[in-house]
C-alpha atoms as a PDB file:
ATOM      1  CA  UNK A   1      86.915   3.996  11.387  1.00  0.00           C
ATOM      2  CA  UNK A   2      88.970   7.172  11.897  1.00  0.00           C
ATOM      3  CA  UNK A   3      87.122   7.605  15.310  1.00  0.00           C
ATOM      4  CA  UNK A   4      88.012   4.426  16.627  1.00  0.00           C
ATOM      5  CA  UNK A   5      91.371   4.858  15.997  1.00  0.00           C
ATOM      6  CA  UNK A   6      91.376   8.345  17.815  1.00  0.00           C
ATOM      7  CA  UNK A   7      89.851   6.181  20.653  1.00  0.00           C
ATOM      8  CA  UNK A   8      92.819   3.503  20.293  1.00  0.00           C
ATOM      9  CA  UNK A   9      95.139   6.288  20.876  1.00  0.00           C
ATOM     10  CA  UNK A  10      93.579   7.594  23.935  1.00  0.00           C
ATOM     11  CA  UNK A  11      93.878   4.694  25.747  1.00  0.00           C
ATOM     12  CA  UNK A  12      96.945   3.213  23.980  1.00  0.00           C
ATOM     13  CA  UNK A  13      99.639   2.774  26.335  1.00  0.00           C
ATOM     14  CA  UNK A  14     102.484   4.994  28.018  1.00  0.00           C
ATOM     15  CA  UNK A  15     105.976   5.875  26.090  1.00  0.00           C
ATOM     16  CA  UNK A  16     108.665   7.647  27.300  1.00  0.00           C
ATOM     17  CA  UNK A  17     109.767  11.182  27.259  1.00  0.00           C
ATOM     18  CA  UNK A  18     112.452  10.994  24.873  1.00  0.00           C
ATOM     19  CA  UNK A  19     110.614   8.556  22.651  1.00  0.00           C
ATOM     20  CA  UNK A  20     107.900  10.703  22.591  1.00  0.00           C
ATOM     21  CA  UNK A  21     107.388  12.276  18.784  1.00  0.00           C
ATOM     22  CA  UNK A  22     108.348   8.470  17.783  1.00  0.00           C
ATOM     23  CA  UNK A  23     105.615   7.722  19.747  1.00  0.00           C
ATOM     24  CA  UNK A  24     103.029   9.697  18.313  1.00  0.00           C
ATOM     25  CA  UNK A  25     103.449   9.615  14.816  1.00  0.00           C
ATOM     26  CA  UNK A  26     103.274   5.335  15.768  1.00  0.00           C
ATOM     27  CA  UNK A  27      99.456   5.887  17.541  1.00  0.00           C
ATOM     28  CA  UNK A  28      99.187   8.399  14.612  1.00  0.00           C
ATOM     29  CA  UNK A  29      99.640   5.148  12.272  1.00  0.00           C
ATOM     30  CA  UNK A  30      97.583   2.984  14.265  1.00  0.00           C
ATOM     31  CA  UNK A  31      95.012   5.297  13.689  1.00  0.00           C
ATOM     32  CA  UNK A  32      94.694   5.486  10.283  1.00  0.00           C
ATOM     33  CA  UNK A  33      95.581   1.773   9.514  1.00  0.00           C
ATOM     34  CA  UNK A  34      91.885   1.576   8.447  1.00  0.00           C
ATOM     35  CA  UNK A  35      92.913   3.687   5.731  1.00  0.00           C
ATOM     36  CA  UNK A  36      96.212   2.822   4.482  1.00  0.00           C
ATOM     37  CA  UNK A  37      99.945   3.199   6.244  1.00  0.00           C
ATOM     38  CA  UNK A  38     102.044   5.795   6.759  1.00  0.00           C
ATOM     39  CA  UNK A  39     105.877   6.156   6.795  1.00  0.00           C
ATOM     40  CA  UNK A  40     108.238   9.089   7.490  1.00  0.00           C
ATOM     41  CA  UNK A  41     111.240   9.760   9.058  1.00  0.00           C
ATOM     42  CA  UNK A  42     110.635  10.830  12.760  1.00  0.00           C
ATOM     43  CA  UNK A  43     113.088  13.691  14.678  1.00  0.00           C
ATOM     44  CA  UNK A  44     112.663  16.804  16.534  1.00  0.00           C
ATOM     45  CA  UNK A  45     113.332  20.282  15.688  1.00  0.00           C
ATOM     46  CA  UNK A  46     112.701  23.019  18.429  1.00  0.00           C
ATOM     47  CA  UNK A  47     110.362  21.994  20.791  1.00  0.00           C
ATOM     48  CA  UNK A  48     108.478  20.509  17.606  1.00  0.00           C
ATOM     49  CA  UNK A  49     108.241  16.989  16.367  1.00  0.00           C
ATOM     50  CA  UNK A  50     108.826  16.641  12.750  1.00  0.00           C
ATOM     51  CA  UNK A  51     108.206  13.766  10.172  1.00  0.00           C
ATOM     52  CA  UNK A  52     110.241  14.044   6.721  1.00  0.00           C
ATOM     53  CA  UNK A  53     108.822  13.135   4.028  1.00  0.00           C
ATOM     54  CA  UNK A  54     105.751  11.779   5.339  1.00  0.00           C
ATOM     55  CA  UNK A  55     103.206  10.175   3.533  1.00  0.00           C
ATOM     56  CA  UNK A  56      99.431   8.440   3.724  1.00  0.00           C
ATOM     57  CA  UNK A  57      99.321   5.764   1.502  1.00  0.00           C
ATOM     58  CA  UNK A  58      95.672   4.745   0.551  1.00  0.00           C
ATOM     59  CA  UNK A  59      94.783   1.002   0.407  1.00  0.00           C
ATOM     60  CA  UNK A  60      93.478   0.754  -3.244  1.00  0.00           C
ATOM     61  CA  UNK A  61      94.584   1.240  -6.919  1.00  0.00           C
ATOM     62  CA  UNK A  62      94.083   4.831  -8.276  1.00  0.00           C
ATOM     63  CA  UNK A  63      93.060   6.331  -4.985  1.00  0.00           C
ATOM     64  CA  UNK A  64      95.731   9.284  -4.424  1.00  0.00           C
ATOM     65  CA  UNK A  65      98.153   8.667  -1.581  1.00  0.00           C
ATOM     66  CA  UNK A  66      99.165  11.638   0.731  1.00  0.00           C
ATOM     67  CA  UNK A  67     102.469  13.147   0.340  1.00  0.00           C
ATOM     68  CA  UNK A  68     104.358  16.090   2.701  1.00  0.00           C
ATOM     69  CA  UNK A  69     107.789  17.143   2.277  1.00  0.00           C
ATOM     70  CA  UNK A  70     107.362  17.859   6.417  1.00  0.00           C
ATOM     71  CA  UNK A  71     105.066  17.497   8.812  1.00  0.00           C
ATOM     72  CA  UNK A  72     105.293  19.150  12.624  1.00  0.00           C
ATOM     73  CA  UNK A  73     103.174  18.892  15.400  1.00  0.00           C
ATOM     74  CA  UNK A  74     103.623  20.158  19.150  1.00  0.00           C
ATOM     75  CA  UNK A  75     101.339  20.779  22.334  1.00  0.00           C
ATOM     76  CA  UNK A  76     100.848  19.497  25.354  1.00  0.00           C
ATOM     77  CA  UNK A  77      97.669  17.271  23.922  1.00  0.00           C
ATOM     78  CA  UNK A  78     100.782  14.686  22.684  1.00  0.00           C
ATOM     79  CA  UNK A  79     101.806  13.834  26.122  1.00  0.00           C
ATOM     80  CA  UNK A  80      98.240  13.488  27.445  1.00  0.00           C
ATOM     81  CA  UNK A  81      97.977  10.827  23.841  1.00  0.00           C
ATOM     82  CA  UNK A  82     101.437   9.026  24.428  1.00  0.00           C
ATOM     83  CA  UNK A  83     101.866   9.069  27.781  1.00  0.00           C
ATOM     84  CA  UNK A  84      98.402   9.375  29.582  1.00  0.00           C
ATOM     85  CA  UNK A  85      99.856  12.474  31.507  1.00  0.00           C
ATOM     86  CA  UNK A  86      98.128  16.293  31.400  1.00  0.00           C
ATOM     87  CA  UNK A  87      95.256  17.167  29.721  1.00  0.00           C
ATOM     88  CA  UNK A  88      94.683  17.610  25.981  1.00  0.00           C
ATOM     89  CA  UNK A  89      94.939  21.538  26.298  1.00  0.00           C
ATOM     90  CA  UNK A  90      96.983  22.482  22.896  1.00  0.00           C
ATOM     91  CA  UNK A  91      98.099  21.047  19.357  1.00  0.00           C
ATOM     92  CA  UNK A  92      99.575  22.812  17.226  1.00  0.00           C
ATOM     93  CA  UNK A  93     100.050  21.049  13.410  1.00  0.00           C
ATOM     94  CA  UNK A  94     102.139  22.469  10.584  1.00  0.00           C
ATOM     95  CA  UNK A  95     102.264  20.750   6.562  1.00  0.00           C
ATOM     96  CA  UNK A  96     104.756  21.934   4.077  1.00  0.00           C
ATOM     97  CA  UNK A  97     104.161  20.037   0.525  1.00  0.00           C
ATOM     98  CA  UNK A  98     101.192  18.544   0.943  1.00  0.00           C
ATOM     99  CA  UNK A  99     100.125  17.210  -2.341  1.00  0.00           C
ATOM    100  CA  UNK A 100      97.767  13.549  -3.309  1.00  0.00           C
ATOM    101  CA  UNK A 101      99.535  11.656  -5.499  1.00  0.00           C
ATOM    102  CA  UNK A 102      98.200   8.804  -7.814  1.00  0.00           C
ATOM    103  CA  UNK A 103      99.576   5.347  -8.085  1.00  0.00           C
ATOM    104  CA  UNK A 104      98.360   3.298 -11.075  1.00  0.00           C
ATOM    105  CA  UNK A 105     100.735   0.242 -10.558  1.00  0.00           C
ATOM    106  CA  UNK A 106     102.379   1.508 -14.234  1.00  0.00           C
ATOM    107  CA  UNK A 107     106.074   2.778 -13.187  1.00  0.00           C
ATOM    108  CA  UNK A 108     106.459   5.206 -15.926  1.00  0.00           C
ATOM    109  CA  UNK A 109     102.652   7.065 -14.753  1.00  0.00           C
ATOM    110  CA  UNK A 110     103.335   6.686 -10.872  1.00  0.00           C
ATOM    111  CA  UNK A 111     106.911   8.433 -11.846  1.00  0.00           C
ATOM    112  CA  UNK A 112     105.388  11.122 -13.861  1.00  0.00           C
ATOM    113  CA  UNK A 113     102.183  11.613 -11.695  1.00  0.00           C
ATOM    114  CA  UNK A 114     104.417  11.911  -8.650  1.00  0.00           C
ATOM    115  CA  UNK A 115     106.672  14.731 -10.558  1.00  0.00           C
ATOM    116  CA  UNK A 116     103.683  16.891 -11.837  1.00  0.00           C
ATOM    117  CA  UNK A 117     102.360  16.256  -8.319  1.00  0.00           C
ATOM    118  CA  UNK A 118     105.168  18.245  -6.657  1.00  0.00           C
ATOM    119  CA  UNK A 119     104.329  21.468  -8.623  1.00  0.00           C
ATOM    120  CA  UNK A 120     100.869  21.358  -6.730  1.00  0.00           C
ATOM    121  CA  UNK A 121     102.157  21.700  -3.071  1.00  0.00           C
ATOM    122  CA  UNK A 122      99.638  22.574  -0.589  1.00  0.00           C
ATOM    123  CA  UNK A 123     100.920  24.522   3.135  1.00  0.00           C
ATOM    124  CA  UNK A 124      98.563  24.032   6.125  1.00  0.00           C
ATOM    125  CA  UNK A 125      98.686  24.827   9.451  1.00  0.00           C
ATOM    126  CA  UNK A 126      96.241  25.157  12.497  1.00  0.00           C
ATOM    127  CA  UNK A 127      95.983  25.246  16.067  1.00  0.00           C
ATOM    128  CA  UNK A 128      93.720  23.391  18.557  1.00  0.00           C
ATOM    129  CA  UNK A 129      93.127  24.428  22.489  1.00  0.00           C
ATOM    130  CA  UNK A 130      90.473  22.633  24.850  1.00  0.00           C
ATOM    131  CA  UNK A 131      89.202  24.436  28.457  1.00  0.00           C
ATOM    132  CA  UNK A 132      88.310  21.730  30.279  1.00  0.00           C
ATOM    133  CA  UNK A 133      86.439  23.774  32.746  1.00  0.00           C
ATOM    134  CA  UNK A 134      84.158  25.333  30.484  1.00  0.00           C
ATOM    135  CA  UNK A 135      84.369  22.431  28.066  1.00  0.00           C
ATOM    136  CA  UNK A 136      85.628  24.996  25.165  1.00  0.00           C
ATOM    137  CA  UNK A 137      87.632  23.577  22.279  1.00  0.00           C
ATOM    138  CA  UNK A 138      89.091  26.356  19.737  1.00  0.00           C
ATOM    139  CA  UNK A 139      90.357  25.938  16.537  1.00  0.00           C
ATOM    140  CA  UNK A 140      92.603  28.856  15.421  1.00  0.00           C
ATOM    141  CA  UNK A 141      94.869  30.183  12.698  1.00  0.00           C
ATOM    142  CA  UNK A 142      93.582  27.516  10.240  1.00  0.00           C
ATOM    143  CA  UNK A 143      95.436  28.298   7.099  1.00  0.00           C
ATOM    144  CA  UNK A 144      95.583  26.017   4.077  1.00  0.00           C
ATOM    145  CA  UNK A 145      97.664  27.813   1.283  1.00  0.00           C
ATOM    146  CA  UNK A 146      96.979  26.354  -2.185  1.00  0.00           C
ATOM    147  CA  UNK A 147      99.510  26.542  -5.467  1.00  0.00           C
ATOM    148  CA  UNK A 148      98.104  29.587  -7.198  1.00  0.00           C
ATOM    149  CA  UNK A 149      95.687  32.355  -5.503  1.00  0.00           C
ATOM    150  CA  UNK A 150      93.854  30.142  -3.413  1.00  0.00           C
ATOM    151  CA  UNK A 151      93.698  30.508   0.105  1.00  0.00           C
ATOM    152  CA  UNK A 152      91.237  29.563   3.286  1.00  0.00           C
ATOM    153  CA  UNK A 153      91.975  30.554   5.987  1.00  0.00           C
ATOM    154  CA  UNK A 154      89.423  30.481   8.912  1.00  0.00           C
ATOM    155  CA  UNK A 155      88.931  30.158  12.863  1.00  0.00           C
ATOM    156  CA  UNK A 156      86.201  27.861  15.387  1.00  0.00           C
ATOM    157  CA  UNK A 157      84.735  27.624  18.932  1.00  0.00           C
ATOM    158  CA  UNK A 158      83.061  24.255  19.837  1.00  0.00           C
ATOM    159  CA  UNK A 159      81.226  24.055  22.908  1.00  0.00           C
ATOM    160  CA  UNK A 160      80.098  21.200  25.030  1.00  0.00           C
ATOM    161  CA  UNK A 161      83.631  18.959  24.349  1.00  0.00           C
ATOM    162  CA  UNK A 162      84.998  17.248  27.133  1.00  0.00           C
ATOM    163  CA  UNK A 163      88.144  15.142  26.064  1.00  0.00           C
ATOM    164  CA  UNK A 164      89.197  14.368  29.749  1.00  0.00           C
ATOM    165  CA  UNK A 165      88.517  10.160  29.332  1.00  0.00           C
ATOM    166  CA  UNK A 166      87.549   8.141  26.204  1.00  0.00           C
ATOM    167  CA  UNK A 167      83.989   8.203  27.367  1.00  0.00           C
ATOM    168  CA  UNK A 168      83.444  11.783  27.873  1.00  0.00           C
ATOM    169  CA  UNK A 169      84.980  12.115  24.325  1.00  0.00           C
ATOM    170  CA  UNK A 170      82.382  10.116  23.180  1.00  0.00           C
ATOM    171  CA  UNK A 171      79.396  11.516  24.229  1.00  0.00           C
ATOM    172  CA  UNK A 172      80.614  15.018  23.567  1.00  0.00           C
ATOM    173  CA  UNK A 173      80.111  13.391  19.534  1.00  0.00           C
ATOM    174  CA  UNK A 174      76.670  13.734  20.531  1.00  0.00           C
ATOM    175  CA  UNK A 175      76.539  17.146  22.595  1.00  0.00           C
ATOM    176  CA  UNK A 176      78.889  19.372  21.174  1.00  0.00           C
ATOM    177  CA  UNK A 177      77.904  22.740  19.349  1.00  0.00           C
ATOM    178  CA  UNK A 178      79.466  25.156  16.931  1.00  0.00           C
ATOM    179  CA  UNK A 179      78.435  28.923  18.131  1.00  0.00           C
ATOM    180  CA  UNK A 180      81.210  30.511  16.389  1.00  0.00           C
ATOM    181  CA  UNK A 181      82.831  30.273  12.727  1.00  0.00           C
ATOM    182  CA  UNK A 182      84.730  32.515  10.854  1.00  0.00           C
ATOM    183  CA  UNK A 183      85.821  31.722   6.736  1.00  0.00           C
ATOM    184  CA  UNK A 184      87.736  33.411   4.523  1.00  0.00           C
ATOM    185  CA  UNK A 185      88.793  31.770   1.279  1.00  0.00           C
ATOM    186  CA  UNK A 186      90.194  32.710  -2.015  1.00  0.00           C
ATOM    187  CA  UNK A 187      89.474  30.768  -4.424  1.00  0.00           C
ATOM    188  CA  UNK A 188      91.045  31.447  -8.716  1.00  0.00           C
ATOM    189  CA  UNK A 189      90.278  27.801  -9.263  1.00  0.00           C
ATOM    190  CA  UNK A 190      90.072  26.659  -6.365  1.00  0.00           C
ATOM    191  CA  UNK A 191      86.112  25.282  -6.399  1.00  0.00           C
ATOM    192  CA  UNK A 192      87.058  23.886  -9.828  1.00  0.00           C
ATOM    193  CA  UNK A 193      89.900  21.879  -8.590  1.00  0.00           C
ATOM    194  CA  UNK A 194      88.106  20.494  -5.407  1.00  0.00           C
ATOM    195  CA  UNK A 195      84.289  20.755  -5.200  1.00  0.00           C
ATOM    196  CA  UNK A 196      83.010  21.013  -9.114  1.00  0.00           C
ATOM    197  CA  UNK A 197      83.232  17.670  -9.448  1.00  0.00           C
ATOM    198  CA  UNK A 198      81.405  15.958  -6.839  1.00  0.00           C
ATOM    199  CA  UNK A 199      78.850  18.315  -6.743  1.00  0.00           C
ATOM    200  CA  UNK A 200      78.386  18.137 -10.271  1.00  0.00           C
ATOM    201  CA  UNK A 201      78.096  14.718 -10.427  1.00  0.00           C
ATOM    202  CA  UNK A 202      75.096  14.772  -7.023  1.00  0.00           C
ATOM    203  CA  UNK A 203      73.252  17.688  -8.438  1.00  0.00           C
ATOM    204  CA  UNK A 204      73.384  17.415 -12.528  1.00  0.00           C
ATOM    205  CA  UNK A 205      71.992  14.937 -15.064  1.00  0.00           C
ATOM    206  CA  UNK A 206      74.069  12.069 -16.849  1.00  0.00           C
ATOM    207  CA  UNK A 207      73.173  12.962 -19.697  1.00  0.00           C
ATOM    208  CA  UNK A 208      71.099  15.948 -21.820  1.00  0.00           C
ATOM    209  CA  UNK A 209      71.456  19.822 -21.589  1.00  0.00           C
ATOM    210  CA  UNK A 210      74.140  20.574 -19.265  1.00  0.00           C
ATOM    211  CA  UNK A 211      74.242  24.305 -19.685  1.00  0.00           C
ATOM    212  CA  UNK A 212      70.421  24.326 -18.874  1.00  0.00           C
ATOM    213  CA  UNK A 213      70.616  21.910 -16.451  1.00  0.00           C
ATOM    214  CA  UNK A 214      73.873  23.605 -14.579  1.00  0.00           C
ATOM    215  CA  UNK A 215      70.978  26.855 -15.096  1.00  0.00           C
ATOM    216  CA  UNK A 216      68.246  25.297 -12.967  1.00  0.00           C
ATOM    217  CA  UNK A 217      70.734  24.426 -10.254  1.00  0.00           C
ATOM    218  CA  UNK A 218      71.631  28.267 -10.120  1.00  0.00           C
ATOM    219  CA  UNK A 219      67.826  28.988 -10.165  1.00  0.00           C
ATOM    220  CA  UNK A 220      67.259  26.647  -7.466  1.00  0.00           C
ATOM    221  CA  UNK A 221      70.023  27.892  -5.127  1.00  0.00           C
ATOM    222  CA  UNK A 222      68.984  31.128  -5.719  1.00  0.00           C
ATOM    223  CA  UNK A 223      65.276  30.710  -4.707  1.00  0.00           C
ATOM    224  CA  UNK A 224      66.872  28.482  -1.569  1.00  0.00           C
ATOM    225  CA  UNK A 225      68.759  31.652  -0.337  1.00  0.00           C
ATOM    226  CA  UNK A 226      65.699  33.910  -1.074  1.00  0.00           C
ATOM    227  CA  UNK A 227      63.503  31.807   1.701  1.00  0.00           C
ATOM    228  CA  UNK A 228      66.560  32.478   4.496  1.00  0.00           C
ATOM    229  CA  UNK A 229      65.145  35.275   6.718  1.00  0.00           C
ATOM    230  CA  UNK A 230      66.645  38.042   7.076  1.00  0.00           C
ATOM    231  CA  UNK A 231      67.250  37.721  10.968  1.00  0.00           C
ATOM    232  CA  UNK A 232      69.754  34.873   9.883  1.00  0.00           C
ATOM    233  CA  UNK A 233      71.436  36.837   6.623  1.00  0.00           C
ATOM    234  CA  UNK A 234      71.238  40.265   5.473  1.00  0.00           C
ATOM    235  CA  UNK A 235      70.204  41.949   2.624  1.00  0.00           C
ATOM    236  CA  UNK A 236      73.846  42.678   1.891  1.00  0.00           C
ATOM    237  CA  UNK A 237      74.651  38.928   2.699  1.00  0.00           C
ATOM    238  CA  UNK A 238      72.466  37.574   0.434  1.00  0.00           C
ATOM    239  CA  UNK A 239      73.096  40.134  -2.347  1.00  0.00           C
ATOM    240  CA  UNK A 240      76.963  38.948  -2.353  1.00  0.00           C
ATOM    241  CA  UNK A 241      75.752  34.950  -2.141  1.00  0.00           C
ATOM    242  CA  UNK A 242      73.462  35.529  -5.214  1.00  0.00           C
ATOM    243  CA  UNK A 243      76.287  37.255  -7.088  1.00  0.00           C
ATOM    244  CA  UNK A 244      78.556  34.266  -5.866  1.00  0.00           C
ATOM    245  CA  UNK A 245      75.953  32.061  -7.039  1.00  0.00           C
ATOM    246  CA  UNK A 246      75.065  33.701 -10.312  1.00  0.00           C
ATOM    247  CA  UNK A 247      79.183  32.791 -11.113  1.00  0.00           C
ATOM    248  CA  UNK A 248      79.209  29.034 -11.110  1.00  0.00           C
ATOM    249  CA  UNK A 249      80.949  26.943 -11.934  1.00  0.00           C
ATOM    250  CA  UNK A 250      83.793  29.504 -12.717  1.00  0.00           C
ATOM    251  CA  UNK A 251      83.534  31.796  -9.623  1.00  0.00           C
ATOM    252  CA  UNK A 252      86.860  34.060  -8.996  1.00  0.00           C
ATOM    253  CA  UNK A 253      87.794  35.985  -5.832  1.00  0.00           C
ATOM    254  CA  UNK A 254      87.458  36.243  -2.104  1.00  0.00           C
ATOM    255  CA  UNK A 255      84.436  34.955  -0.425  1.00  0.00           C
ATOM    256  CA  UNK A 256      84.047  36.163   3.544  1.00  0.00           C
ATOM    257  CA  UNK A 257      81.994  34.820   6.297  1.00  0.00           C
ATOM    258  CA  UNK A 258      81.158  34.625   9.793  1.00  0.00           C
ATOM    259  CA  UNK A 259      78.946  32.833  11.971  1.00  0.00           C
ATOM    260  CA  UNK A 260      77.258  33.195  15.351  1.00  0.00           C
ATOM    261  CA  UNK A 261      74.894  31.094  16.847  1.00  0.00           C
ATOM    262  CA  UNK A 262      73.327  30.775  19.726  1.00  0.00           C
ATOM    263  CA  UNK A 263      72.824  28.296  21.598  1.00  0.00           C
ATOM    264  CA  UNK A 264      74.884  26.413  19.053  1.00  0.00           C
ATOM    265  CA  UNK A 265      74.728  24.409  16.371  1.00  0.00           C
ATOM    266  CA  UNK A 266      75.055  20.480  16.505  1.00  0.00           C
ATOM    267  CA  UNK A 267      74.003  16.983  16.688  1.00  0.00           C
ATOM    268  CA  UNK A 268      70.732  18.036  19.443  1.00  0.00           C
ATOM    269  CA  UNK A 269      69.303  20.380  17.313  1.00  0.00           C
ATOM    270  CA  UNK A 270      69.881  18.562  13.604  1.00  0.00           C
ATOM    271  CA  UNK A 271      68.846  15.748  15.358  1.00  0.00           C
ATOM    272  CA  UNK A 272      65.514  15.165  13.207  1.00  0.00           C
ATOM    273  CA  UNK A 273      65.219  18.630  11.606  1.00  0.00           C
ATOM    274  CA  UNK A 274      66.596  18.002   8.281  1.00  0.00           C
ATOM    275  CA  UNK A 275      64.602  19.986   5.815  1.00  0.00           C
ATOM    276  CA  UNK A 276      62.813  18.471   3.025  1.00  0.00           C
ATOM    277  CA  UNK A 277      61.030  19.893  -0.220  1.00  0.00           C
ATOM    278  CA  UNK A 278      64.165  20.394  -2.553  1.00  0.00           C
ATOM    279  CA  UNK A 279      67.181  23.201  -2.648  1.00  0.00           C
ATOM    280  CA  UNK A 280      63.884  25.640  -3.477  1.00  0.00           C
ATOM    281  CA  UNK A 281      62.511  24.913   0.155  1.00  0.00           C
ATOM    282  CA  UNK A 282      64.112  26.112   3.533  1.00  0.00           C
ATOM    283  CA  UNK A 283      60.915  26.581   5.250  1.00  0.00           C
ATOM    284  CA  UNK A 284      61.469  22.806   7.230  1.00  0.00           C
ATOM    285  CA  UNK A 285      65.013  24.560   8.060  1.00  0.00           C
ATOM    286  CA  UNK A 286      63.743  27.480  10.231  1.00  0.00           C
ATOM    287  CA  UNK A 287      64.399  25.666  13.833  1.00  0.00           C
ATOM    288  CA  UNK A 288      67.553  25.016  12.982  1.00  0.00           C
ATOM    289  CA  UNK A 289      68.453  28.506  11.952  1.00  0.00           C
ATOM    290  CA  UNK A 290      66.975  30.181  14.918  1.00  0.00           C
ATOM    291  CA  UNK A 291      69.836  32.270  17.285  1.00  0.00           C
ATOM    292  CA  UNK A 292      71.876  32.069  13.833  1.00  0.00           C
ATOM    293  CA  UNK A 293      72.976  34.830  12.196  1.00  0.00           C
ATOM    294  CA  UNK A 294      75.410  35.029   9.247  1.00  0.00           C
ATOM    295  CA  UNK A 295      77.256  37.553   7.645  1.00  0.00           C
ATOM    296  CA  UNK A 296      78.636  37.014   3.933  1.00  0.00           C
ATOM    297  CA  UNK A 297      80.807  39.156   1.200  1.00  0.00           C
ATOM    298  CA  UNK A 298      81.783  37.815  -2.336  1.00  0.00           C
ATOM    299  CA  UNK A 299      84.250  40.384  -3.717  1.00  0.00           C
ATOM    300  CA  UNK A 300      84.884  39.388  -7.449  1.00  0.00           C
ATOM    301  CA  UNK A 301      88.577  39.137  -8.454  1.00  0.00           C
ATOM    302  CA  UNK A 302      90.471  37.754 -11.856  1.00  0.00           C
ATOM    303  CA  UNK A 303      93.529  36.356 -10.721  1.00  0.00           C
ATOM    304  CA  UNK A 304      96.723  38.292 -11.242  1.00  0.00           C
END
């Protein structure tokens, strides 16, 4: 759905130059009418365009609508969306408050959901730049800033993306590659709050021995990072995953990595090489890790 609404924009029609921020944060609405609407009030500030108090609100009871204090954006990319002029070459995107909210339909909850929401803020920002001659799209200073110490921050390189038409955008969904990724994230909480959940609930039992159950999942992601050669990760690499490991569901401190791969990672060389056999059983994997190599550290931290 999201897609075809970044489609919609592409070939939505021309504004003008001074209505241009309007503008975008309009196709940036059409976009995501699939999802829900969004409302903010629309100005510039500096060269950027900024929406106050902008927010994403879900279609659907209990599902948590989107909040930001402020919201900026900038780049040539916005002209090339609005106005069909330029190429998509840069975006830059800001987020000050970010924070989900839950609406329940009962006044007094929404009021004191959206309260306790506000001492949860979340600041993100990140950068996007496209060379349309070598068909390189980068995504740089990614930084997502979470309440407490929890951080990721990370960088990208995409090859094979060509955004000059709505065509060549879509077959680059089937041709692009990743051959470049670097993480870094902090996390005091952080897993708990965002991924414990739904992985619990795809990898443990309704019901019976949790502890022992939560056990055999370690076990099994263990023995899955044991079969990774060592061409892809190191001995030191997977040393600092199994220590990582060994910590869930509680892990605390600052996990590091960095991937190269060559010729790239993406839709060709998934296509129909997803392994089988269980989280115990990388073997099927191997094509897909061949040219990759990874390099992890898990540095253990309480939080201050």
């Amino acid at each position: 759905m999201i897609r075809a609404g970044l489609l919609t924009l592409a070939l939505a029609g021309p504004a003008t130059a001074d209505a241009l921020c309007p503008a975008a944060w309009a196709r940036v609405g059409a976009a995501l009418a699939d999802l829900g609407a969004v409302s903010g009030t629309v100005g510039q500030d500096g060269g950027w365009c900024v929406v106050d108090g902008a927010v994403l609100n879900l279609d659907g009871q209990y599902l948590p609508d989107w909040h930001m204090d402020r919201l900026r954006f900038r780049g040539p990319a916005l002209g090339w969306l609005v106005e069909g002029t330029g190429a998509p070459e840069g975006l830059e995107v800001a987020v000050e408050g970010l924070r989900p909210v839950i609406e329940t339909g009962n006044a007094q909850f929404d009021w004191l959901y959206a309260a306790q929401a506000r001492a949860h803020r979340i600041r993100a920002e990140a950068a996007l730049s496209w060379e349309p001659d070598a068909r390189v799209l980068r995504l740089e200073g990614l930084s997502i800033d979470f309440p407490g110490e929890n951080l990721v921050e990370g960088s990208a390189v995409l090859t094979g993306v060509d955004l000059s038409s709505a065509g060549a955008m879509q077959m680059s969904l089937g041709s692009f590659a990743l051959t470049r990724a670097d993480l870094r994230v902090v996390t005091h909480g952080l897993f708990e709050g965002y991924l414990l959940m739904p992985l619990g609930s795809a990898l443990l039992p309704a019901e019976g021995d949790m502890p022992a159950a939560a056990e055999g999942v370690r076990v099994g992601l263990a023995a899955a990072l044991d079969s990774v050669p060592e061409a892809n990760l190191s001995k030191a690499g997977k040393a600092a995953l199994g220590t990582l490991i060994a910590e869930l569901p509680n892990p605390a401190g600052t996990l590091v990595l960095s991937l190269r791969a060559e010729p790239g990672i993406g839709p060709v060389r998934l296509a129909g090489r997803a392994p089988g056999g269980g989280a115990d059983n990388l073997a099927e994997a191997a094509p897909l890790l061949q040219g990759v190599v990874m390099d992890v550290d898990w540095t253990h931290s309480d939080a201050p």
